[in-house]
ModelCIF file with pLDDT and N, C-alpha, C, O atoms, coordinates in Angstrom:
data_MODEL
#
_entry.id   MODEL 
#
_entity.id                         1 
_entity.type                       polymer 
_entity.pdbx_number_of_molecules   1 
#
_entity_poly.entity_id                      1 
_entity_poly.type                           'polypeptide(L)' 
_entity_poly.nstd_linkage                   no 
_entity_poly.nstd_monomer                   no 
_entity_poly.pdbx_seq_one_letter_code       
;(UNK)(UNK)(UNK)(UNK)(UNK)(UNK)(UNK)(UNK)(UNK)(UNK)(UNK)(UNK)(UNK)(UNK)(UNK)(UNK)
(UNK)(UNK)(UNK)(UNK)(UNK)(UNK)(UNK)(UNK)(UNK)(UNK)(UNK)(UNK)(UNK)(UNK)(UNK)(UNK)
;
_entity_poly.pdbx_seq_one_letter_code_can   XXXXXXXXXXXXXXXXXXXXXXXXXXXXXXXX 
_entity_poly.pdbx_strand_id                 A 
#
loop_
_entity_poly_seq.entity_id 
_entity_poly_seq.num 
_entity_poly_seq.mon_id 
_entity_poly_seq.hetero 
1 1  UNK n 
1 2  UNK n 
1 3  UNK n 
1 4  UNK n 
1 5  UNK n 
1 6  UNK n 
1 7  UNK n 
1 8  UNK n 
1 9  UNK n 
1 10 UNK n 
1 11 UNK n 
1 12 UNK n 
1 13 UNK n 
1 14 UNK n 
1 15 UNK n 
1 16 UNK n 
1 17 UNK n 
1 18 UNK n 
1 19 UNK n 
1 20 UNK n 
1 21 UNK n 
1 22 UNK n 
1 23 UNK n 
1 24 UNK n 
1 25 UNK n 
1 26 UNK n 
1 27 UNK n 
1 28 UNK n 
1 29 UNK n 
1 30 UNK n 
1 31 UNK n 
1 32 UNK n 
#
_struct_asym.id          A 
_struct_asym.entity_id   1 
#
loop_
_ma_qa_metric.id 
_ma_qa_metric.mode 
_ma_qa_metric.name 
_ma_qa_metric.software_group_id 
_ma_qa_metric.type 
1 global pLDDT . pLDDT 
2 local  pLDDT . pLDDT 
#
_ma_qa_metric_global.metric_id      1 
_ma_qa_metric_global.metric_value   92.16 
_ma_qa_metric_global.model_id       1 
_ma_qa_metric_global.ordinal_id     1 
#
loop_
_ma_qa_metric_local.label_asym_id 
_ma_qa_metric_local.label_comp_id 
_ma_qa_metric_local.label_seq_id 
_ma_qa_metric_local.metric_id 
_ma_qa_metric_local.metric_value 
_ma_qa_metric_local.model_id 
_ma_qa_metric_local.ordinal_id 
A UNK 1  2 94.00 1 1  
A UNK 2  2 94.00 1 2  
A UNK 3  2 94.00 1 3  
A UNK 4  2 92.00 1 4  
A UNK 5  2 91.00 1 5  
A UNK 6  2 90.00 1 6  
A UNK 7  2 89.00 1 7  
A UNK 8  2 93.00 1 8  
A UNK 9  2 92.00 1 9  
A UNK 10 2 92.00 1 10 
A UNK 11 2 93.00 1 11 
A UNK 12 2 94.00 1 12 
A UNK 13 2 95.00 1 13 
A UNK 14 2 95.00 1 14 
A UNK 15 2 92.00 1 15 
A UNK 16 2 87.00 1 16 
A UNK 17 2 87.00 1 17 
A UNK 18 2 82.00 1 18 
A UNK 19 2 79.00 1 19 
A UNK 20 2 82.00 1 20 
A UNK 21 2 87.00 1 21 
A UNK 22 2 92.00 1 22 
A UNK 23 2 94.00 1 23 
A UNK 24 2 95.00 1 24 
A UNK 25 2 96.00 1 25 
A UNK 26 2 96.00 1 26 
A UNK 27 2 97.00 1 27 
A UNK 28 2 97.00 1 28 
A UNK 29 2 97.00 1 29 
A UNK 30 2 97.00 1 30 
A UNK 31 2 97.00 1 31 
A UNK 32 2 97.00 1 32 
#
loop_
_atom_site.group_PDB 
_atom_site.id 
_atom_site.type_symbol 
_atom_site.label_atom_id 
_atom_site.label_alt_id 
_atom_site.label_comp_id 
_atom_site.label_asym_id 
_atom_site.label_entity_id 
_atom_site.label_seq_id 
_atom_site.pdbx_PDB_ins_code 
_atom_site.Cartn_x 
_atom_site.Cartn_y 
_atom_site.Cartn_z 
_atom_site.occupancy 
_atom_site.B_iso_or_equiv 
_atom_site.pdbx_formal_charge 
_atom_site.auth_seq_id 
_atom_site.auth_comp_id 
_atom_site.auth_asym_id 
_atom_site.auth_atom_id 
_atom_site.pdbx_PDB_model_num 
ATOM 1   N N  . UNK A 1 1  ? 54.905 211.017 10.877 1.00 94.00 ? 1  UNK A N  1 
ATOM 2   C CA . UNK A 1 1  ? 54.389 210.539 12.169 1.00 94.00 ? 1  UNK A CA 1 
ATOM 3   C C  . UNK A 1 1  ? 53.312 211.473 12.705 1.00 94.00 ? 1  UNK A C  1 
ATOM 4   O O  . UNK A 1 1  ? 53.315 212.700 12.607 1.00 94.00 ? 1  UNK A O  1 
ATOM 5   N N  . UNK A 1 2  ? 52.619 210.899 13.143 1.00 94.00 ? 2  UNK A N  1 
ATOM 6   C CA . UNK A 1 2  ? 51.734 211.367 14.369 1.00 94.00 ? 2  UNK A CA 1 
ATOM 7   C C  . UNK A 1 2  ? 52.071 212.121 15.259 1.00 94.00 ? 2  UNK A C  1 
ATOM 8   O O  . UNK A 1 2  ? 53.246 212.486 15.221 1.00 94.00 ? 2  UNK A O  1 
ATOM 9   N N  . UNK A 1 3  ? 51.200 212.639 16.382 1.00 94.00 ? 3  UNK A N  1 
ATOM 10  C CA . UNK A 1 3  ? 51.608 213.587 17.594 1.00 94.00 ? 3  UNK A CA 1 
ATOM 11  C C  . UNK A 1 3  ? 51.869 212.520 18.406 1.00 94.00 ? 3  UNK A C  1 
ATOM 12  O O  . UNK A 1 3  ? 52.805 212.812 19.151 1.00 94.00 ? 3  UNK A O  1 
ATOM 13  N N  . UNK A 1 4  ? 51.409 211.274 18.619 1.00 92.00 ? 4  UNK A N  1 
ATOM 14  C CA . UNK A 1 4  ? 52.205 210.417 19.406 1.00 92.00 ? 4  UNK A CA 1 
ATOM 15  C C  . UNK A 1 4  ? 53.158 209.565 18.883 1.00 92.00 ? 4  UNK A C  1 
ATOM 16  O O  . UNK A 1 4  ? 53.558 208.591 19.521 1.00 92.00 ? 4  UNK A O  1 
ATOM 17  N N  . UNK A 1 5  ? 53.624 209.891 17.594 1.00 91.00 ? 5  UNK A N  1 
ATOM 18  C CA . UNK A 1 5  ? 55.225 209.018 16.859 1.00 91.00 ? 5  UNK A CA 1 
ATOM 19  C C  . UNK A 1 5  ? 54.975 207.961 16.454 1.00 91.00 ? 5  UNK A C  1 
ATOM 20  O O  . UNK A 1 5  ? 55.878 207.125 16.428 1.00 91.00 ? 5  UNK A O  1 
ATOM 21  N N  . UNK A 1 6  ? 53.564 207.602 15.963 1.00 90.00 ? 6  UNK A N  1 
ATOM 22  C CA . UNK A 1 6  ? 52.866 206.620 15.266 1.00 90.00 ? 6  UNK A CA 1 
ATOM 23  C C  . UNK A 1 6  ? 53.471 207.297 13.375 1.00 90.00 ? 6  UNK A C  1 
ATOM 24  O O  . UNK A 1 6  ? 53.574 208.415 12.871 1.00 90.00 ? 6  UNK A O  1 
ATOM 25  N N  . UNK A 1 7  ? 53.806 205.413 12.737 1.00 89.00 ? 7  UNK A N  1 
ATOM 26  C CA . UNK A 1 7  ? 53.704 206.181 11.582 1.00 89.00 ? 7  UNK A CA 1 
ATOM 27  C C  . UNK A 1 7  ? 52.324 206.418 10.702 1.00 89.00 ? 7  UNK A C  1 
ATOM 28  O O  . UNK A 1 7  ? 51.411 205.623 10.923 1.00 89.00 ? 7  UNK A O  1 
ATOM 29  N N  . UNK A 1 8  ? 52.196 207.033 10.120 1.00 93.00 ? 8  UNK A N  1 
ATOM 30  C CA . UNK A 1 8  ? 51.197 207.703 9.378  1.00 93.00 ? 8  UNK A CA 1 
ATOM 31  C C  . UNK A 1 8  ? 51.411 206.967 8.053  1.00 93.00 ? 8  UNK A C  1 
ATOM 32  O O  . UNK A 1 8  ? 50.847 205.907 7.782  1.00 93.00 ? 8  UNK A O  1 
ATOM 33  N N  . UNK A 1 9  ? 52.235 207.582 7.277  1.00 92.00 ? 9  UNK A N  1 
ATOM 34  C CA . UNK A 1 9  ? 52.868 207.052 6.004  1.00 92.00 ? 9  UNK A CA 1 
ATOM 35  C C  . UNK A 1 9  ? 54.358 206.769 6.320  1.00 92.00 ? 9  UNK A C  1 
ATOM 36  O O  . UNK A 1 9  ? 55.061 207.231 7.219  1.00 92.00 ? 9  UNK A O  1 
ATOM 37  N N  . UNK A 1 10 ? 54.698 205.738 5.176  1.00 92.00 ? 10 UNK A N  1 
ATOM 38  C CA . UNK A 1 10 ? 56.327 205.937 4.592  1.00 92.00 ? 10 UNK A CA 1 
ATOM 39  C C  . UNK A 1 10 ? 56.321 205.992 3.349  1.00 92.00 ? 10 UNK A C  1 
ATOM 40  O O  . UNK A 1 10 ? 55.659 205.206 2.670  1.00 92.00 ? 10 UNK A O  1 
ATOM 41  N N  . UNK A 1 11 ? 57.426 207.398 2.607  1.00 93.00 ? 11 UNK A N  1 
ATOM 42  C CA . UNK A 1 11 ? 57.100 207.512 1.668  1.00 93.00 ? 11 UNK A CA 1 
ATOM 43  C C  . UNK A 1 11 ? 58.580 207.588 0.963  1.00 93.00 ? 11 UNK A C  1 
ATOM 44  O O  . UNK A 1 11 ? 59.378 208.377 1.467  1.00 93.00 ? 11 UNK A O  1 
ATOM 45  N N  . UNK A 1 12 ? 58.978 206.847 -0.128 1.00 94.00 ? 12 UNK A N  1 
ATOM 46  C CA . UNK A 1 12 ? 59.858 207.272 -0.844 1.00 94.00 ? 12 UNK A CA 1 
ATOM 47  C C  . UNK A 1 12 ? 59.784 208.411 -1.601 1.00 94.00 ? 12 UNK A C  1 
ATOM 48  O O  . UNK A 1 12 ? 59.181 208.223 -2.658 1.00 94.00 ? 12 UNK A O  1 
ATOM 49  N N  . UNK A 1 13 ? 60.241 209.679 -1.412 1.00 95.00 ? 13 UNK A N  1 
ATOM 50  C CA . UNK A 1 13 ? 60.218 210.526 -2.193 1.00 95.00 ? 13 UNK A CA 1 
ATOM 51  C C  . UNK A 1 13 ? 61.431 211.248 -3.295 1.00 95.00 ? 13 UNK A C  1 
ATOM 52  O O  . UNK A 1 13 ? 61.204 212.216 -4.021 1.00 95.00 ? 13 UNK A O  1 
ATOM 53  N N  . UNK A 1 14 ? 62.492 210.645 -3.218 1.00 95.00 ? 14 UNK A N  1 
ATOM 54  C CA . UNK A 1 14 ? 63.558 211.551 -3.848 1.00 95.00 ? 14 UNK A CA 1 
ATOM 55  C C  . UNK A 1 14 ? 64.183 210.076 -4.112 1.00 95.00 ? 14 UNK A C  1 
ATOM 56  O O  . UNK A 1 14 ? 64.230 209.198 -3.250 1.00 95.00 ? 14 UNK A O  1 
ATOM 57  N N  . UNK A 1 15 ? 64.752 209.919 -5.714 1.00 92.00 ? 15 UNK A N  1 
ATOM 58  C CA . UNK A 1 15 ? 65.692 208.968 -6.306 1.00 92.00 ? 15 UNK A CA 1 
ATOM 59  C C  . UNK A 1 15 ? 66.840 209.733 -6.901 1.00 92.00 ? 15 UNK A C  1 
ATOM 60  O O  . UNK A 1 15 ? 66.670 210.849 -7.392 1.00 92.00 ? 15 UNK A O  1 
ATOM 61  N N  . UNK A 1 16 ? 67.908 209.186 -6.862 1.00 87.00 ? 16 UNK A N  1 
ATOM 62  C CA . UNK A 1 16 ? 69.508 209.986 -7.681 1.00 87.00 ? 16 UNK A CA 1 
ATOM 63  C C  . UNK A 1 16 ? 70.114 208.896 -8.627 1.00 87.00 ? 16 UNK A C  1 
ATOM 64  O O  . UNK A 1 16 ? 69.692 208.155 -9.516 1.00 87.00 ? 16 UNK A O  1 
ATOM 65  N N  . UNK A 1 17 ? 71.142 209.119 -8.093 1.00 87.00 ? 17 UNK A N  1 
ATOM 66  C CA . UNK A 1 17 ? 71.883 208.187 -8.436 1.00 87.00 ? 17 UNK A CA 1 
ATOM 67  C C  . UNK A 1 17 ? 72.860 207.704 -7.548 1.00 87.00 ? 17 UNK A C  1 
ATOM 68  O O  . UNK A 1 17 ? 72.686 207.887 -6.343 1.00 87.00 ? 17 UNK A O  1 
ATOM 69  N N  . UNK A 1 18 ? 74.210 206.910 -8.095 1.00 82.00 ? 18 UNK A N  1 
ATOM 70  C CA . UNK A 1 18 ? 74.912 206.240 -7.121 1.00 82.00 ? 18 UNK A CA 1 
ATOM 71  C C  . UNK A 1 18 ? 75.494 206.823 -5.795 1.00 82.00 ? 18 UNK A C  1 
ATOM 72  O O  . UNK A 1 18 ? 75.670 206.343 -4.675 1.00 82.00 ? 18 UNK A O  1 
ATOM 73  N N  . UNK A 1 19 ? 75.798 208.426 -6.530 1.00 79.00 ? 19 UNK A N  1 
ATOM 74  C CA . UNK A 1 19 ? 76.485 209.154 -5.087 1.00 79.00 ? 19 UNK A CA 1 
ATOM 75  C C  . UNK A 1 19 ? 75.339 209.999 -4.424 1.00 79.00 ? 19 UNK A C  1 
ATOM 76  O O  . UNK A 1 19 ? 75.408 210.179 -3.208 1.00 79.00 ? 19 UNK A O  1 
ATOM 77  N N  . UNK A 1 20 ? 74.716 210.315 -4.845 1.00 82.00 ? 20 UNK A N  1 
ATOM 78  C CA . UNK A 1 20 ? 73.905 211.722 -4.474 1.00 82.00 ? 20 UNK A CA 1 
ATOM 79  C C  . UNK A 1 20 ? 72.492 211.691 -4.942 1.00 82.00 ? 20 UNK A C  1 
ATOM 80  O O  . UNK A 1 20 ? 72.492 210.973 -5.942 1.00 82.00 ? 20 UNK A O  1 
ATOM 81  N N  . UNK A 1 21 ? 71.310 212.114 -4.707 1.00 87.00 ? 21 UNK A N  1 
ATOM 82  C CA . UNK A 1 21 ? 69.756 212.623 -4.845 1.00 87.00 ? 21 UNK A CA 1 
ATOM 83  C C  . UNK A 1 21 ? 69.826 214.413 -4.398 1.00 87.00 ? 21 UNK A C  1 
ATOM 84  O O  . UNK A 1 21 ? 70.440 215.067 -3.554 1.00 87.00 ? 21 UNK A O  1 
ATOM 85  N N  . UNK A 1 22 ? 68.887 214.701 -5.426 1.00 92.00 ? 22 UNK A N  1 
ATOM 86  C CA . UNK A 1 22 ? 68.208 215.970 -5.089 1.00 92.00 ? 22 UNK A CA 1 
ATOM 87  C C  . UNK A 1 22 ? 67.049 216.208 -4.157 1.00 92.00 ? 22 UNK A C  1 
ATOM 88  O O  . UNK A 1 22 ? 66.073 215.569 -4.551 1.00 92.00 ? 22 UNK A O  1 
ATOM 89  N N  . UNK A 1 23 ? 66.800 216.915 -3.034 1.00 94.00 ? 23 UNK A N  1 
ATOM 90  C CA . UNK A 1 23 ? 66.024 216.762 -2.118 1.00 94.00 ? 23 UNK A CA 1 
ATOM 91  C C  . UNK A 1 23 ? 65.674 218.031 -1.693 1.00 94.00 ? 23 UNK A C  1 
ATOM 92  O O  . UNK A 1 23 ? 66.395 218.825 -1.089 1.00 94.00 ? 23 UNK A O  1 
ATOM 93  N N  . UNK A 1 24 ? 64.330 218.201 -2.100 1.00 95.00 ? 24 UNK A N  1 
ATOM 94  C CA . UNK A 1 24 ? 63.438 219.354 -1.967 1.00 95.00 ? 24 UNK A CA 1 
ATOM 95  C C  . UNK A 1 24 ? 62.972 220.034 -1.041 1.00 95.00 ? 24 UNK A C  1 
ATOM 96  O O  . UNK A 1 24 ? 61.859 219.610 -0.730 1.00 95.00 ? 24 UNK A O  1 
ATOM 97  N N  . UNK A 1 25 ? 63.364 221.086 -0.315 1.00 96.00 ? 25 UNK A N  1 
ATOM 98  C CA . UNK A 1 25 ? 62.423 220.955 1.363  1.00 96.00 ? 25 UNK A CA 1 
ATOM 99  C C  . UNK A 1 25 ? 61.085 221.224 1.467  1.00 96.00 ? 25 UNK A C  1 
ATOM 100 O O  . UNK A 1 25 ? 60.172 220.888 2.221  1.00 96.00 ? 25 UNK A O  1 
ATOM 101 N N  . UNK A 1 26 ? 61.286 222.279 0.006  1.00 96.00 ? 26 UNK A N  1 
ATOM 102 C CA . UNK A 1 26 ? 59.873 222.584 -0.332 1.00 96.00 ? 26 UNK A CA 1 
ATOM 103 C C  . UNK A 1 26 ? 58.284 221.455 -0.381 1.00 96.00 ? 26 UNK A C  1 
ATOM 104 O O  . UNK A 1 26 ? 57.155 221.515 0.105  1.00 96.00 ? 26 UNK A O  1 
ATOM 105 N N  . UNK A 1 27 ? 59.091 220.446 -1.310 1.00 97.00 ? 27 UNK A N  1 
ATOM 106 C CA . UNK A 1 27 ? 58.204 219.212 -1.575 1.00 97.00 ? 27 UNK A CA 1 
ATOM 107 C C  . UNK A 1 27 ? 58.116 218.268 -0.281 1.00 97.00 ? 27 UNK A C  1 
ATOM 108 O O  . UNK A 1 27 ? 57.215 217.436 -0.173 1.00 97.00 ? 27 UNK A O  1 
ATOM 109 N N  . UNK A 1 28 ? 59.150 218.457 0.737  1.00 97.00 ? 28 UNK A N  1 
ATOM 110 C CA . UNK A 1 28 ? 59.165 217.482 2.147  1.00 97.00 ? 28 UNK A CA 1 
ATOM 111 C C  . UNK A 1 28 ? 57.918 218.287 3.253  1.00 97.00 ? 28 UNK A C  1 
ATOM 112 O O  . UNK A 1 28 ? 57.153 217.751 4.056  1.00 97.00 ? 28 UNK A O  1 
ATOM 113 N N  . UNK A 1 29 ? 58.100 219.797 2.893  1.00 97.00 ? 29 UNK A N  1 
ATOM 114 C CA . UNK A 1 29 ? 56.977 220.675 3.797  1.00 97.00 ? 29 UNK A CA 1 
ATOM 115 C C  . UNK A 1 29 ? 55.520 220.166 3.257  1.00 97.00 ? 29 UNK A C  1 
ATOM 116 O O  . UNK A 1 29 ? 54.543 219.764 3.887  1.00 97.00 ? 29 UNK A O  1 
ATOM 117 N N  . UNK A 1 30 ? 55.742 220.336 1.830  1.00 97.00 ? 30 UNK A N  1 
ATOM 118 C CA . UNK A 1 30 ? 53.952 219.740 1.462  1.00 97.00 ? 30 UNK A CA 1 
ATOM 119 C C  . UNK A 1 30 ? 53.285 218.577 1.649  1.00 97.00 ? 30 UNK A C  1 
ATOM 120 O O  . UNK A 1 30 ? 52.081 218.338 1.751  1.00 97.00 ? 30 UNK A O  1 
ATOM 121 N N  . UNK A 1 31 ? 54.567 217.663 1.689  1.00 97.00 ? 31 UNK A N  1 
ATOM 122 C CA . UNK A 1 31 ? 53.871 215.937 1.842  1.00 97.00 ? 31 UNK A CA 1 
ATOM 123 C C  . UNK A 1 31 ? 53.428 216.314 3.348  1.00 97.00 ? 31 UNK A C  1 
ATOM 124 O O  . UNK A 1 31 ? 52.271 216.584 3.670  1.00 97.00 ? 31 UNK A O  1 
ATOM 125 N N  . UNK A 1 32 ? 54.755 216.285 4.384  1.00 97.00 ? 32 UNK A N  1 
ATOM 126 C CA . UNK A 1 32 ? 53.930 216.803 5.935  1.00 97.00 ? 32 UNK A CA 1 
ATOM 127 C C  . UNK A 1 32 ? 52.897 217.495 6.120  1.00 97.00 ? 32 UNK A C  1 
ATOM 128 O O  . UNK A 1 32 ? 52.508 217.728 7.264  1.00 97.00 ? 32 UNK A O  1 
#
């Protein structure tokens, strides 16, 4: 989002499986 909470993008970034995904904070800081 934006500075006024507009979206910008939506992005799927992380796939797993049935119970659980791996989720990067590292890779969530760079897309932002």
């Amino acid at each position: 989002l934006d500075a006024q909470h507009r979206v910008l993008e939506s992005e799927e970034m992380f796939r797993g499986t049935l119970t659980q995904t791996s989720v990067y904070p590292r890779e969530v800081v760079k897309r932002s």
